[in-house]
Protein backbone atom coordinates (compact mmCIF):
# COMPACT_ATOMS: atom_id res chain seq x y z
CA UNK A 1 49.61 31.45 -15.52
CA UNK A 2 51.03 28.19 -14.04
CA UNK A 3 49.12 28.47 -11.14
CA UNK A 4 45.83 28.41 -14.20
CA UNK A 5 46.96 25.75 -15.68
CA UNK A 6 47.54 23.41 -12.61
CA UNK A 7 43.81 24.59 -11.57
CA UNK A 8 42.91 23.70 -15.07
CA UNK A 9 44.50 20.47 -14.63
CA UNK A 10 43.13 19.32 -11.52
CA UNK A 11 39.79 20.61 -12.36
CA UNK A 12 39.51 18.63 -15.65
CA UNK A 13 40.62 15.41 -13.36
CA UNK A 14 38.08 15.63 -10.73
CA UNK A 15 34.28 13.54 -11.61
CA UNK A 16 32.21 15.22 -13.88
CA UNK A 17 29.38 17.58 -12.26
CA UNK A 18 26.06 15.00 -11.34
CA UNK A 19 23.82 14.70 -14.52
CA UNK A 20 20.38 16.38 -13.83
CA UNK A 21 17.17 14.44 -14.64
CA UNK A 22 13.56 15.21 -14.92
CA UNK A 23 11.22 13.35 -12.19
CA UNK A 24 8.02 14.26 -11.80
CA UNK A 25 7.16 15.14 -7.54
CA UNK A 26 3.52 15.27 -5.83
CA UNK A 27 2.96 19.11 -6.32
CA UNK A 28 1.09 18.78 -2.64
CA UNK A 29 0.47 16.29 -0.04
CA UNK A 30 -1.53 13.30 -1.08
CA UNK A 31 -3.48 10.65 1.04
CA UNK A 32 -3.23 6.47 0.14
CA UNK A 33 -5.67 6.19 -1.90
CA UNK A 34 -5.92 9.23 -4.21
CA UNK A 35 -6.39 8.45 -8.12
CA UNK A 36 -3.88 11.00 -9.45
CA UNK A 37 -4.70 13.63 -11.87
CA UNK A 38 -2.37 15.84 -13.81
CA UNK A 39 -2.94 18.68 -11.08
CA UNK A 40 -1.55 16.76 -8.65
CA UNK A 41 1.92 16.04 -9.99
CA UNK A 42 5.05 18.55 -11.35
CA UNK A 43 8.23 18.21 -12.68
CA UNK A 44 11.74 19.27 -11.13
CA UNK A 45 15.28 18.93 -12.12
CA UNK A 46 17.01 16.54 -9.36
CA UNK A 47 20.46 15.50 -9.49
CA UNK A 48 21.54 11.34 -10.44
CA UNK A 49 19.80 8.64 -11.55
CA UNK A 50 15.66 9.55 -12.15
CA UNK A 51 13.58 7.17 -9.64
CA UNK A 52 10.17 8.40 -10.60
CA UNK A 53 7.89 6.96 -13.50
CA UNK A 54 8.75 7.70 -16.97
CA UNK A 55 5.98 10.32 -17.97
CA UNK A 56 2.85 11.91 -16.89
CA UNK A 57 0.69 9.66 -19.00
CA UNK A 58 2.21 6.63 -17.43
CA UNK A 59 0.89 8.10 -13.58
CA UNK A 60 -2.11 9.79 -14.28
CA UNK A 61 -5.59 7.84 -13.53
CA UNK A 62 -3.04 5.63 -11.22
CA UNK A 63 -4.15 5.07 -7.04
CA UNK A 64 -1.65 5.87 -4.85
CA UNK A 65 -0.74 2.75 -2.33
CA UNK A 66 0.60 5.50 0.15
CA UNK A 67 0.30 8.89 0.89
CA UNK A 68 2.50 10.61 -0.67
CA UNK A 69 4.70 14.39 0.90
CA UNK A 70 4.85 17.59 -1.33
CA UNK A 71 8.13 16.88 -3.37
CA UNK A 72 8.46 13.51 -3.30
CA UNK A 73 9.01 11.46 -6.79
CA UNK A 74 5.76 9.26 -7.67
CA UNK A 75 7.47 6.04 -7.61
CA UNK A 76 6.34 2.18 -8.84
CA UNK A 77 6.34 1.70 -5.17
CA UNK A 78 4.05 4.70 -4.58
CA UNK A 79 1.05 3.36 -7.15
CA UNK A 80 -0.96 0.30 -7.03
CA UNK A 81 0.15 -1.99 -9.10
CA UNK A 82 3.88 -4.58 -9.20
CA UNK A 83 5.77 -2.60 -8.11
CA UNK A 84 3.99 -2.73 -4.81
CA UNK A 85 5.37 -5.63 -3.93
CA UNK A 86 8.91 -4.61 -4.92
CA UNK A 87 11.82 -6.09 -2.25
CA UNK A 88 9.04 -8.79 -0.98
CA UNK A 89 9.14 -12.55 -1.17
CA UNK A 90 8.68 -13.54 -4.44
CA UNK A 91 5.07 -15.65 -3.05
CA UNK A 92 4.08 -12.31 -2.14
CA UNK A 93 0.67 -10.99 -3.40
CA UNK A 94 -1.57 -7.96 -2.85
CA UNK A 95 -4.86 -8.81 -1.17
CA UNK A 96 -7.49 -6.20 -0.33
CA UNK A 97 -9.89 -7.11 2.85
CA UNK A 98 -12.73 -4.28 4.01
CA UNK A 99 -12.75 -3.97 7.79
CA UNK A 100 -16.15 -4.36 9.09
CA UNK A 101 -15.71 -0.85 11.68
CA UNK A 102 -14.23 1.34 9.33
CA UNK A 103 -13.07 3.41 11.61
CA UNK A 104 -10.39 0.80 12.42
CA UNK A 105 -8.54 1.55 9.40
CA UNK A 106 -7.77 4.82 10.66
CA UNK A 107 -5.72 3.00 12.96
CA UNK A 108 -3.44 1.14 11.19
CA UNK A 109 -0.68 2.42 8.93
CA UNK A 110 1.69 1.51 5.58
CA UNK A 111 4.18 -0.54 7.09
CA UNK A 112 2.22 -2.05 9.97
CA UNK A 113 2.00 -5.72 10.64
CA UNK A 114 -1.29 -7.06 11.39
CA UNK A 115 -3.15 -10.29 12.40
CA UNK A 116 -6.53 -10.67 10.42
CA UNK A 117 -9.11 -11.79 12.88
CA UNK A 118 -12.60 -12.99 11.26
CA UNK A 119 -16.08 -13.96 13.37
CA UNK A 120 -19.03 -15.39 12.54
CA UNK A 121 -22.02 -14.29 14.72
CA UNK A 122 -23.85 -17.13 16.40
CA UNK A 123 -26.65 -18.55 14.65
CA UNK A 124 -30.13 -20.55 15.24
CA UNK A 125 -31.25 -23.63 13.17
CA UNK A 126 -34.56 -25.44 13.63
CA UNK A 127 -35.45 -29.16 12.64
CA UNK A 128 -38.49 -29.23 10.20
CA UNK A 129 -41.53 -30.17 11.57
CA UNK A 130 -41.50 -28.60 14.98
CA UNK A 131 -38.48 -31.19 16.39
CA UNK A 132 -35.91 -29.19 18.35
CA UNK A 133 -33.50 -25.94 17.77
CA UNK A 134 -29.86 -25.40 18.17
CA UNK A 135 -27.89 -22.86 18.45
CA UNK A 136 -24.25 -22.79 16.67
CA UNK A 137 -21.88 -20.67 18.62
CA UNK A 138 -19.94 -17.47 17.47
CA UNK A 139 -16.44 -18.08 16.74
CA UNK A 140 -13.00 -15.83 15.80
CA UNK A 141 -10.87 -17.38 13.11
CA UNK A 142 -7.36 -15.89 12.43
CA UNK A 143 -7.62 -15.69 9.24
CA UNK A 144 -3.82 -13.93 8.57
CA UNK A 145 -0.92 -13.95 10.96
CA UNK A 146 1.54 -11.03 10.72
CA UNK A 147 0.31 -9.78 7.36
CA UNK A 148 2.29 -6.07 5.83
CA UNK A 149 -0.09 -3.53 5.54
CA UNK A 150 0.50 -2.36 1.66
CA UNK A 151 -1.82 0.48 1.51
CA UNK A 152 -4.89 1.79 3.82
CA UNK A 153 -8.00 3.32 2.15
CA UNK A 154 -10.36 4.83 5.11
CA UNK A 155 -13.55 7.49 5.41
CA UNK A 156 -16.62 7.27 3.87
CA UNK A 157 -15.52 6.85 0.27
CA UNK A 158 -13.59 3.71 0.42
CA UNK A 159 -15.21 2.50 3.59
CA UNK A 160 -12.06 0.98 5.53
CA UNK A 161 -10.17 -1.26 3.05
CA UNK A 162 -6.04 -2.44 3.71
CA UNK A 163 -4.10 -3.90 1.00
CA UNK A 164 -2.41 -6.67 2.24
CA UNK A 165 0.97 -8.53 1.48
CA UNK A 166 0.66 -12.42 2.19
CA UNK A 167 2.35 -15.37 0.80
CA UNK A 168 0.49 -16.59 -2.39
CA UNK A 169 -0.22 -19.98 -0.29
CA UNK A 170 -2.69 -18.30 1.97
CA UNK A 171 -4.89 -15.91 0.07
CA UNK A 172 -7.70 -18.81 -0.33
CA UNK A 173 -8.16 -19.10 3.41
CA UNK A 174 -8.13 -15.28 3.95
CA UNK A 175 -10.49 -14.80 1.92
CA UNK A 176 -12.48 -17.74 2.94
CA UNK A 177 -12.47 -17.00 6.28
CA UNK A 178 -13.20 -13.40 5.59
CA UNK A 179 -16.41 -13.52 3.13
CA UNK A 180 -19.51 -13.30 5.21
CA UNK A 181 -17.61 -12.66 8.80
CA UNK A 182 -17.29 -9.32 10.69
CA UNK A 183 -13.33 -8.72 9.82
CA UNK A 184 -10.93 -6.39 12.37
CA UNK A 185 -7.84 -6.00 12.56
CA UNK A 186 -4.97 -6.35 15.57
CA UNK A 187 -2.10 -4.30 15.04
CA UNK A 188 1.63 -5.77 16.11
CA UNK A 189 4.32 -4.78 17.88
């Protein structure tokens, strides 16, 4: 009996069992880009604190910024939207560029750092009148220098887009330089 009691005793010291929590888990694997449906999710019983999003309604119809492995919780850092940017600079924003091979995006990964490069074809202009033609070289801008690859959307359907992360300060010349030029991409070390 005392041997009970001092089992009772040290027993009813020790930490309390971990509290379980419901987080709802990608019920299969699940490319960047995927708009998630209720199929796609499930709940499970995890021990600690609960790191996914609140509810089903609050995930459903979102994209996914990265793929995603059977099993693991559908975080804010998982879905397009602020929390993408969580534990960046706060002059961080999101920018999405299309790739003008997008076959390149296949290349590059969540977590790569990139260098935008943008090129304008050469062009020919003639004076009015019959007076004489010139021809404006081609030129490669960099448009972004070490830019984190957010998310990568590639194939057919989204046609080879990456969501960027760049300071705030340059997202005017990105874009600048990017409208109207072929755009590719040069993966870093």
């Amino acid at each position: 009996m005392l041997l009970f009691a001092i089992w009772f005793t040290v027993r009813a010291a020790g930490p309390a069992p971990p509290e379980l929590v419901t987080v709802l888990v990608a019920a299969q694997d699940l490319p960047a880009g995927h708009r998630l449906t209720s199929e796609d999710l499930r709940t499970v019983e995890q021990n600690g604190p609960g790191q996914s999003l609140p509810g089903l309604d609050s995930v459903v119809g979102r994209v996914l910024a990265t793929p995603v492995r059977e099993g693991e919780p559908i975080t804010d850092t998982r879905v397009l939207g602020p929390g993408i940017l969580r534990g960046l600079p706060a002059e961080s924003v999101a920018v999405p560029i299309r790739l003008s091979d997008p076959a390149g995006a296949a290349l590059v990964r969540p977590g790569d750092r990139v260098n935008v490069l943008a090129s304008t074809a050469a062009s020919w202009s003639a004076e009015a009148g019959g007076g004489s033609s010139s021809l404006s070289p081609s030129s490669t801008e960099q448009a972004a220098r070490n830019a984190l690859v957010l998310s990568v959307y590639s194939g057919e359907e989204h046609g080879g887009v990456l969501v960027l992360a760049v300071p705030a300060s340059e997202v005017s010349g990105l874009v600048g330089a990017t409208t109207g030029a072929q755009v590719s991409v040069v993966v870093l070390p």
